[in-house]
PDB file of N, CA and C in Angstrom:
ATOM      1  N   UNK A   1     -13.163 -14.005   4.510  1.00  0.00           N
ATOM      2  CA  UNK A   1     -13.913 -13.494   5.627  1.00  0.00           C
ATOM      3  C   UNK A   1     -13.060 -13.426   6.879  1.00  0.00           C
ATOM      4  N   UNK A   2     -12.545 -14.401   7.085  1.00  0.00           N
ATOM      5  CA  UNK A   2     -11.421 -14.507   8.191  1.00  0.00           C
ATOM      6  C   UNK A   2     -10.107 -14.360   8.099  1.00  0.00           C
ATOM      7  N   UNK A   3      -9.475 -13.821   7.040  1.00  0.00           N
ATOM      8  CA  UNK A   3      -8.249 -14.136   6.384  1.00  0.00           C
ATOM      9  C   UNK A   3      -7.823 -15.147   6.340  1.00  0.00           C
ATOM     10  N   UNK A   4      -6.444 -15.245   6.007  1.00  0.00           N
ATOM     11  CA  UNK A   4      -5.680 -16.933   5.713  1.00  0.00           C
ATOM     12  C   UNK A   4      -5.723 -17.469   6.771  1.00  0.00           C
ATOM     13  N   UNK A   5      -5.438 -18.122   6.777  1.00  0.00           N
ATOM     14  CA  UNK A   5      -5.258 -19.216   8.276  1.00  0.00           C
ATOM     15  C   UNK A   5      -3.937 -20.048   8.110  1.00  0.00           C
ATOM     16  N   UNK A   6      -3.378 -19.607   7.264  1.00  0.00           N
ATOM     17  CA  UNK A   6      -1.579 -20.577   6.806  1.00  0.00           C
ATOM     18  C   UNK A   6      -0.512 -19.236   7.452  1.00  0.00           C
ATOM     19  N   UNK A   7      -0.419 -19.558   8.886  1.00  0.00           N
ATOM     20  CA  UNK A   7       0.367 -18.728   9.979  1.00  0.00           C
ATOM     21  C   UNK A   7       1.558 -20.227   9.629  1.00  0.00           C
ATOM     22  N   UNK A   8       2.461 -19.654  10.029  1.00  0.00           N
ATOM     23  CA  UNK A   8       3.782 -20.315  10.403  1.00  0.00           C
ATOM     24  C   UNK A   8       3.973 -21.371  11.636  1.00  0.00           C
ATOM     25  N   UNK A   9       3.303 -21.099  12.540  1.00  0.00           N
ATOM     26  CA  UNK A   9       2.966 -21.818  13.900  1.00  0.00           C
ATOM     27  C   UNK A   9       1.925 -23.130  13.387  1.00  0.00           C
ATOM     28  N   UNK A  10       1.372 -23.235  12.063  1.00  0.00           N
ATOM     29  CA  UNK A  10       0.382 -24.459  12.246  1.00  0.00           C
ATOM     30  C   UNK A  10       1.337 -25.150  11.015  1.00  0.00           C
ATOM     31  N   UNK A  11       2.817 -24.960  10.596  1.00  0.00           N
ATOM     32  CA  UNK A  11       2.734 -25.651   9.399  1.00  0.00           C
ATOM     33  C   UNK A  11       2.964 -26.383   9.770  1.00  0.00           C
ATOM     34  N   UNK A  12       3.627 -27.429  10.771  1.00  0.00           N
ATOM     35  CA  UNK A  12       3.624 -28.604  11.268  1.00  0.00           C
ATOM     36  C   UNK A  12       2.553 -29.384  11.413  1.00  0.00           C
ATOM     37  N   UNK A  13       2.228 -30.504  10.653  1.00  0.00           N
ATOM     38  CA  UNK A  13       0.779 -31.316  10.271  1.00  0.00           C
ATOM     39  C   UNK A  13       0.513 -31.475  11.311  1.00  0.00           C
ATOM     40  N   UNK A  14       1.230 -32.426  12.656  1.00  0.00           N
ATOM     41  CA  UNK A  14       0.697 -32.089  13.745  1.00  0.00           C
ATOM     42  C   UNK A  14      -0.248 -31.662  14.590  1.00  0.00           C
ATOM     43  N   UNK A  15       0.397 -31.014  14.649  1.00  0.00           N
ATOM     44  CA  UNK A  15      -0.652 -29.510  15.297  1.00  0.00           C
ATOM     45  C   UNK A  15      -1.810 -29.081  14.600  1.00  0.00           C
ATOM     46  N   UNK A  16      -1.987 -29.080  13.563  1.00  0.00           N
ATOM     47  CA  UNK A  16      -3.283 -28.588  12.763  1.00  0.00           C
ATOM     48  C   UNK A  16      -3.711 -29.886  13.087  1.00  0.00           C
ATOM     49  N   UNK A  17      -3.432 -31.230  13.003  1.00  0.00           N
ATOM     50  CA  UNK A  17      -4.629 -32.522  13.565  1.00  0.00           C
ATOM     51  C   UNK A  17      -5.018 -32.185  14.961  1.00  0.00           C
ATOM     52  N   UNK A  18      -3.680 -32.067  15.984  1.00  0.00           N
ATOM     53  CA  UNK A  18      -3.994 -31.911  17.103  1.00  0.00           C
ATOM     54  C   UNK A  18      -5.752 -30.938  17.105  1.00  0.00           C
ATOM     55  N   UNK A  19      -5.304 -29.764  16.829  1.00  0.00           N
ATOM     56  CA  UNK A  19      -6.370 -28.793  16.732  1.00  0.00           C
ATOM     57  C   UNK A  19      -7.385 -29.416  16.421  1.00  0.00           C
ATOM     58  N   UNK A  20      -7.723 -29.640  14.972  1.00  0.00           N
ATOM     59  CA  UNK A  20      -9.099 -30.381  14.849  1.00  0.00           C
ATOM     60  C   UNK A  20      -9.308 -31.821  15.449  1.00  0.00           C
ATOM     61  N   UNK A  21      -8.716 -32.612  16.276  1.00  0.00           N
ATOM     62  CA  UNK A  21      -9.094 -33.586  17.013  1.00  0.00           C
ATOM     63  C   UNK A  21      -9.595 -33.154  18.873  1.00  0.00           C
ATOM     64  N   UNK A  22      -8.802 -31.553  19.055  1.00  0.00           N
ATOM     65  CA  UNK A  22      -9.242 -30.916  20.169  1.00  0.00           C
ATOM     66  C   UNK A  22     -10.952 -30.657  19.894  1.00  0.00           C
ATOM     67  N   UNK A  23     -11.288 -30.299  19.111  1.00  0.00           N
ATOM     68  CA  UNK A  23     -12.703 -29.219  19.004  1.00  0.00           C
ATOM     69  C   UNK A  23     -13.437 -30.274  18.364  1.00  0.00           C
ATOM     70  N   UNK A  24     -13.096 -31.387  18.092  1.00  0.00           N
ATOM     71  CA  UNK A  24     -14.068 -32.760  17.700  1.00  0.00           C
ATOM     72  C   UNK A  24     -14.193 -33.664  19.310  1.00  0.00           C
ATOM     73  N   UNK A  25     -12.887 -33.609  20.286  1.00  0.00           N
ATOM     74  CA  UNK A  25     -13.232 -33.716  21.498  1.00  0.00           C
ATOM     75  C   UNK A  25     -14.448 -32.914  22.350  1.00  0.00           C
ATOM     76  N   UNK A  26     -13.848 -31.957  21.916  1.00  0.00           N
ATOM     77  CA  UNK A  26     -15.051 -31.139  22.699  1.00  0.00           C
ATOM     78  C   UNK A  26     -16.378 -31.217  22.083  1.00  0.00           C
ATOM     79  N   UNK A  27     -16.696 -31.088  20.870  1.00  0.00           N
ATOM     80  CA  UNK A  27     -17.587 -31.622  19.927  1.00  0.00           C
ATOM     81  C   UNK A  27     -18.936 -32.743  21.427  1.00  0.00           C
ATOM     82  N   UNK A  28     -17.591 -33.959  21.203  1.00  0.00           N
ATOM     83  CA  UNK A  28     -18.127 -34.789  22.002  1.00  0.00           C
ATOM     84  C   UNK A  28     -18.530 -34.446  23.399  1.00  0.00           C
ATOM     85  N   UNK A  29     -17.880 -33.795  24.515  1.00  0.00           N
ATOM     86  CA  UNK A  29     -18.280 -33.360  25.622  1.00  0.00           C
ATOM     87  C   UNK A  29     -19.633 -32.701  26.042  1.00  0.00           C
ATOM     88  N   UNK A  30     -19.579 -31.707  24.699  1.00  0.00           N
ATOM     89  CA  UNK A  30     -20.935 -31.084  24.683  1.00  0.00           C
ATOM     90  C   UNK A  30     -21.947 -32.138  24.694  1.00  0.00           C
ATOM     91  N   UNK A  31     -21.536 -33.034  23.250  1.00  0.00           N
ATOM     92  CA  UNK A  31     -22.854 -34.242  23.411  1.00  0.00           C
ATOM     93  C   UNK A  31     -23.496 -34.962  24.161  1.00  0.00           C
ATOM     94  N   UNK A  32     -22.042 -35.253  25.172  1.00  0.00           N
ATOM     95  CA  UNK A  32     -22.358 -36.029  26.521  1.00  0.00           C
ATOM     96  C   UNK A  32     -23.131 -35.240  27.085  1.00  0.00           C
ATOM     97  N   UNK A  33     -22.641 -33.788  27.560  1.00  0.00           N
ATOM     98  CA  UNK A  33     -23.237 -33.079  28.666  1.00  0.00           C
ATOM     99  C   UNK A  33     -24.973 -32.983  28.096  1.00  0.00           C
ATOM    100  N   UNK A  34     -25.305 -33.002  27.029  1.00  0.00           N
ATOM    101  CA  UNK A  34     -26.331 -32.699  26.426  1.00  0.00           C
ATOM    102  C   UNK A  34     -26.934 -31.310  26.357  1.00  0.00           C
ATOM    103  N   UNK A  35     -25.901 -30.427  25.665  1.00  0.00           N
ATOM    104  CA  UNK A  35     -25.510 -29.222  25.274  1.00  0.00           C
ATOM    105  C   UNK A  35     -25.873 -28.994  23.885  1.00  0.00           C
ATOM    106  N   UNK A  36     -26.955 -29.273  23.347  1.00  0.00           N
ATOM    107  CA  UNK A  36     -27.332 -29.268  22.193  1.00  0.00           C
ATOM    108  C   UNK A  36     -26.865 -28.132  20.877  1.00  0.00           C
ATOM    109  N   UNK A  37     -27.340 -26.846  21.790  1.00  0.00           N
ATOM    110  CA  UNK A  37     -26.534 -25.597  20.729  1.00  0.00           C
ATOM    111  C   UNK A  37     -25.253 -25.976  21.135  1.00  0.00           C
ATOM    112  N   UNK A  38     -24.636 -25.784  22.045  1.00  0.00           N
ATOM    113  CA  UNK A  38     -22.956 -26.029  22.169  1.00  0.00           C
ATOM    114  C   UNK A  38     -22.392 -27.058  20.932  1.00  0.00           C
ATOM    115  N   UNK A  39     -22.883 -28.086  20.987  1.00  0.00           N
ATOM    116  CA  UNK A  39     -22.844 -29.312  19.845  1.00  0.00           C
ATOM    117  C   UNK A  39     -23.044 -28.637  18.426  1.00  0.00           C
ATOM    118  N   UNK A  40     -24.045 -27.799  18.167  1.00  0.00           N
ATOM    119  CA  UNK A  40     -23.850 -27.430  17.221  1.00  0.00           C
ATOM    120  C   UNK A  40     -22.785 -26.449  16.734  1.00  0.00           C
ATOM    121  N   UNK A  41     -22.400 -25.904  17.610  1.00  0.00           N
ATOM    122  CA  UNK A  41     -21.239 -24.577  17.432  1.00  0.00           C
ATOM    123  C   UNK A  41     -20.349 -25.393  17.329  1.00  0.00           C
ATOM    124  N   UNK A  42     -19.897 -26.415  18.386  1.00  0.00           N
ATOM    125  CA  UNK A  42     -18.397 -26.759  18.183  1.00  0.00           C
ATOM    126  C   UNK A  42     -18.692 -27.593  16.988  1.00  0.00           C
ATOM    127  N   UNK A  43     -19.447 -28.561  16.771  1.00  0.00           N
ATOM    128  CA  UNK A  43     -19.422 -29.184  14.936  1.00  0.00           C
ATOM    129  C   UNK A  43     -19.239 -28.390  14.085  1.00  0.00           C
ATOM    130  N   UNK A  44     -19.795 -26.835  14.011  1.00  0.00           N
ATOM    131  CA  UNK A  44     -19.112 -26.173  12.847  1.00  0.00           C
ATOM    132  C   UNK A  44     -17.902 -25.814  12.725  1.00  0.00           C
ATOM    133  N   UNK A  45     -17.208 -25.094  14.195  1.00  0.00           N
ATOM    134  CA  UNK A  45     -15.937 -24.747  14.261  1.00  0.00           C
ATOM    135  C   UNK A  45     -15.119 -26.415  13.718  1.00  0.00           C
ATOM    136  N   UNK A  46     -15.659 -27.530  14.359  1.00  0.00           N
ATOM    137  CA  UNK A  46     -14.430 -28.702  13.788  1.00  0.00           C
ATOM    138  C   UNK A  46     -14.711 -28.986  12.627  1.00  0.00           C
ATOM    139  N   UNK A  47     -15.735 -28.589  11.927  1.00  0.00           N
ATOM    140  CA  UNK A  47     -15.938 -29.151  10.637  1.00  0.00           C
ATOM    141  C   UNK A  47     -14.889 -27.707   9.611  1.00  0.00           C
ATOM    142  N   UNK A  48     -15.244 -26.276   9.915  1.00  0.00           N
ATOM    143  CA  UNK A  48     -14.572 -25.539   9.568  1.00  0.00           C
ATOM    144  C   UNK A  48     -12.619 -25.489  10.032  1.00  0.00           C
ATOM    145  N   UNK A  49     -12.477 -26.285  10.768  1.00  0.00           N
ATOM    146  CA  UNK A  49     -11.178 -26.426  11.087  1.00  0.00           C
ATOM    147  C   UNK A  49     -10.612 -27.501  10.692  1.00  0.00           C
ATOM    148  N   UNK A  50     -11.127 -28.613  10.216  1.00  0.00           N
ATOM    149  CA  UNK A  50     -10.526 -29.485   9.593  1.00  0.00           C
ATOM    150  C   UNK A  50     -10.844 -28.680   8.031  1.00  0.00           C
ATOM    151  N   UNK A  51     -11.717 -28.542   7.482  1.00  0.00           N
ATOM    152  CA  UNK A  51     -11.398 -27.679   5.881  1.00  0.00           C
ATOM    153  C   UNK A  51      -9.879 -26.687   5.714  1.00  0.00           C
ATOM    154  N   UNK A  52     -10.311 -26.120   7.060  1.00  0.00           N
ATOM    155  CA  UNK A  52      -9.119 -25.004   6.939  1.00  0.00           C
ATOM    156  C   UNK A  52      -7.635 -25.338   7.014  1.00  0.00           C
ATOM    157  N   UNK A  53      -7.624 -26.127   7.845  1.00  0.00           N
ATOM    158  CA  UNK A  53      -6.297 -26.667   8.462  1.00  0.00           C
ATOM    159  C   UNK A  53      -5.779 -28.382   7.848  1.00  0.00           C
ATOM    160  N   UNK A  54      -6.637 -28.543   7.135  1.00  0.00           N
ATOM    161  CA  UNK A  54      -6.251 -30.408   6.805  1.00  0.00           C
ATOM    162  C   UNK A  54      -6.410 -30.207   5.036  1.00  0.00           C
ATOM    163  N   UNK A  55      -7.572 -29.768   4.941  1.00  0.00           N
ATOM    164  CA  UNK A  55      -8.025 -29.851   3.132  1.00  0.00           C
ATOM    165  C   UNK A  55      -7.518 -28.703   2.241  1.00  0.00           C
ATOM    166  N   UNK A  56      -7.677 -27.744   3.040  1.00  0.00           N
ATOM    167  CA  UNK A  56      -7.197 -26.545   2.069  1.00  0.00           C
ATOM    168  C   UNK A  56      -6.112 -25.604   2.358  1.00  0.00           C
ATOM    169  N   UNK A  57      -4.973 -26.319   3.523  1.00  0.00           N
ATOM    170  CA  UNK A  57      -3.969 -25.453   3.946  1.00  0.00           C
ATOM    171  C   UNK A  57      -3.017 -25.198   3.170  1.00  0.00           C
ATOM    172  N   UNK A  58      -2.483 -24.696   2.672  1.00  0.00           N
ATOM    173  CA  UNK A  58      -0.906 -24.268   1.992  1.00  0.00           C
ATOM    174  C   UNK A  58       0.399 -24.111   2.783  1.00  0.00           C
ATOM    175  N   UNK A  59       0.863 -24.683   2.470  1.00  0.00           N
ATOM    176  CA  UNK A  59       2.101 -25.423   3.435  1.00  0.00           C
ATOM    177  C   UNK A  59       2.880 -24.190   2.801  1.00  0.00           C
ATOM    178  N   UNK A  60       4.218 -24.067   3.446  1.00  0.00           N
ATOM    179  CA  UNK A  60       5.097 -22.717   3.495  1.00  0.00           C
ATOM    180  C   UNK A  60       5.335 -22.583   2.261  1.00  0.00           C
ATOM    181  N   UNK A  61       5.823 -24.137   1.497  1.00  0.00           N
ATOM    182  CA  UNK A  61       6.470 -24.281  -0.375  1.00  0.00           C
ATOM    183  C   UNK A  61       5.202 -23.965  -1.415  1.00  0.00           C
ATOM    184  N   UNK A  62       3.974 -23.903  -0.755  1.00  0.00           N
ATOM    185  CA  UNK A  62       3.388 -23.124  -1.854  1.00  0.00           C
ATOM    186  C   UNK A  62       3.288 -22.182  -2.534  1.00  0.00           C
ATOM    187  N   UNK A  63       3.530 -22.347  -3.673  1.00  0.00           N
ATOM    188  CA  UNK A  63       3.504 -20.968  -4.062  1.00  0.00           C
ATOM    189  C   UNK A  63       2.360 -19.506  -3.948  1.00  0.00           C
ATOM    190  N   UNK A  64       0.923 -20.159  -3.784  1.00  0.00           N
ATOM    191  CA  UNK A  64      -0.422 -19.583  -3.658  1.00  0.00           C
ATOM    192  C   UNK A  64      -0.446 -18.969  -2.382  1.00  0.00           C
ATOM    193  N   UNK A  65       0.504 -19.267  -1.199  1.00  0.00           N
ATOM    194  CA  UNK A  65       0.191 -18.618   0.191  1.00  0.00           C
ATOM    195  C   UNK A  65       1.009 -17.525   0.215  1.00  0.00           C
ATOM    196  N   UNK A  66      -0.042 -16.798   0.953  1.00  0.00           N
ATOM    197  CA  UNK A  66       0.358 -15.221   0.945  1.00  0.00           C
ATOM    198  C   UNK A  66       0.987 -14.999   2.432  1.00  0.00           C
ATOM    199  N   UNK A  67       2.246 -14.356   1.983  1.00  0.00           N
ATOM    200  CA  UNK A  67       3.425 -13.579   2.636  1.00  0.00           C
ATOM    201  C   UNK A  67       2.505 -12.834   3.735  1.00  0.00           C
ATOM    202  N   UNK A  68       2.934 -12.938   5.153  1.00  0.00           N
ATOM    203  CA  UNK A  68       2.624 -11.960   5.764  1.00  0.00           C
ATOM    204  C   UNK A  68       2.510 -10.351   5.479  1.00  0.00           C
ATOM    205  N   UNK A  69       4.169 -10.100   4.587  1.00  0.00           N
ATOM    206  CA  UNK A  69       3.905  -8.898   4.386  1.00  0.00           C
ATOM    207  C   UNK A  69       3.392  -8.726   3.328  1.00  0.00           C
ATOM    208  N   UNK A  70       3.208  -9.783   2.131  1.00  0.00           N
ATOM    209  CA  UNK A  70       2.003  -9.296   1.175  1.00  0.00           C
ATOM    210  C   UNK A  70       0.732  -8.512   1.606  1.00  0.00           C
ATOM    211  N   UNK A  71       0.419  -9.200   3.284  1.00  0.00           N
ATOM    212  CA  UNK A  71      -1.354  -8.812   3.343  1.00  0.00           C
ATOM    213  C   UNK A  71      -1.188  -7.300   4.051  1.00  0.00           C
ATOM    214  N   UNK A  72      -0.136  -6.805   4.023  1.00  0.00           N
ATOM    215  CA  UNK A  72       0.399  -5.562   4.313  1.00  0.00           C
ATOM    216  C   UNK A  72       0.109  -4.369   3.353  1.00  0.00           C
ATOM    217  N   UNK A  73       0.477  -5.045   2.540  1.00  0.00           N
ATOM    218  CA  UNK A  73       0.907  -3.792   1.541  1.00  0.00           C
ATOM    219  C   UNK A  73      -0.750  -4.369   0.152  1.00  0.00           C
ATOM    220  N   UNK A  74      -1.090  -2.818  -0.710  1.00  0.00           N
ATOM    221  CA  UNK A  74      -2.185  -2.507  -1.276  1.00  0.00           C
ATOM    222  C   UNK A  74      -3.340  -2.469  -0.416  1.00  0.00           C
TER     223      UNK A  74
END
């Protein structure tokens, strides 16, 4: 639906925690502020960003991740 999400810029583990510990921060802010839909949006985006970026990423040596210019061509 969204395409891959295994860009070159997140293969550093790092940064993909950073990310999902950003939008689980904010997560929280909303809660404080008592932003109820907000809370719910950002829980899906961090719940969908830790799947994407922690559980199911493909690091560069995989063989299963697709080449930029694979999603080019057919």
């Amino acid at each position: 639906m969204f395409g891959p999400v295994e860009h070159p810029w997140f293969d550093p583990l790092w940064r993909r925690i950073v990310l999902v510990v950003f939008c689980a921060a904010w997560t929280g802010v909303e809660y404080y502020a008592g932003n109820t839909t907000w809370v719910y949006i950002m829980l899906a985006i961090t719940a969908y960003a830790g799947w994407a970026y922690l559980f199911s990423y493909k690091g560069p040596d995989d063989p299963e991740r697709i080449k930029r210019t694979d999603q080019n061509e057919g």
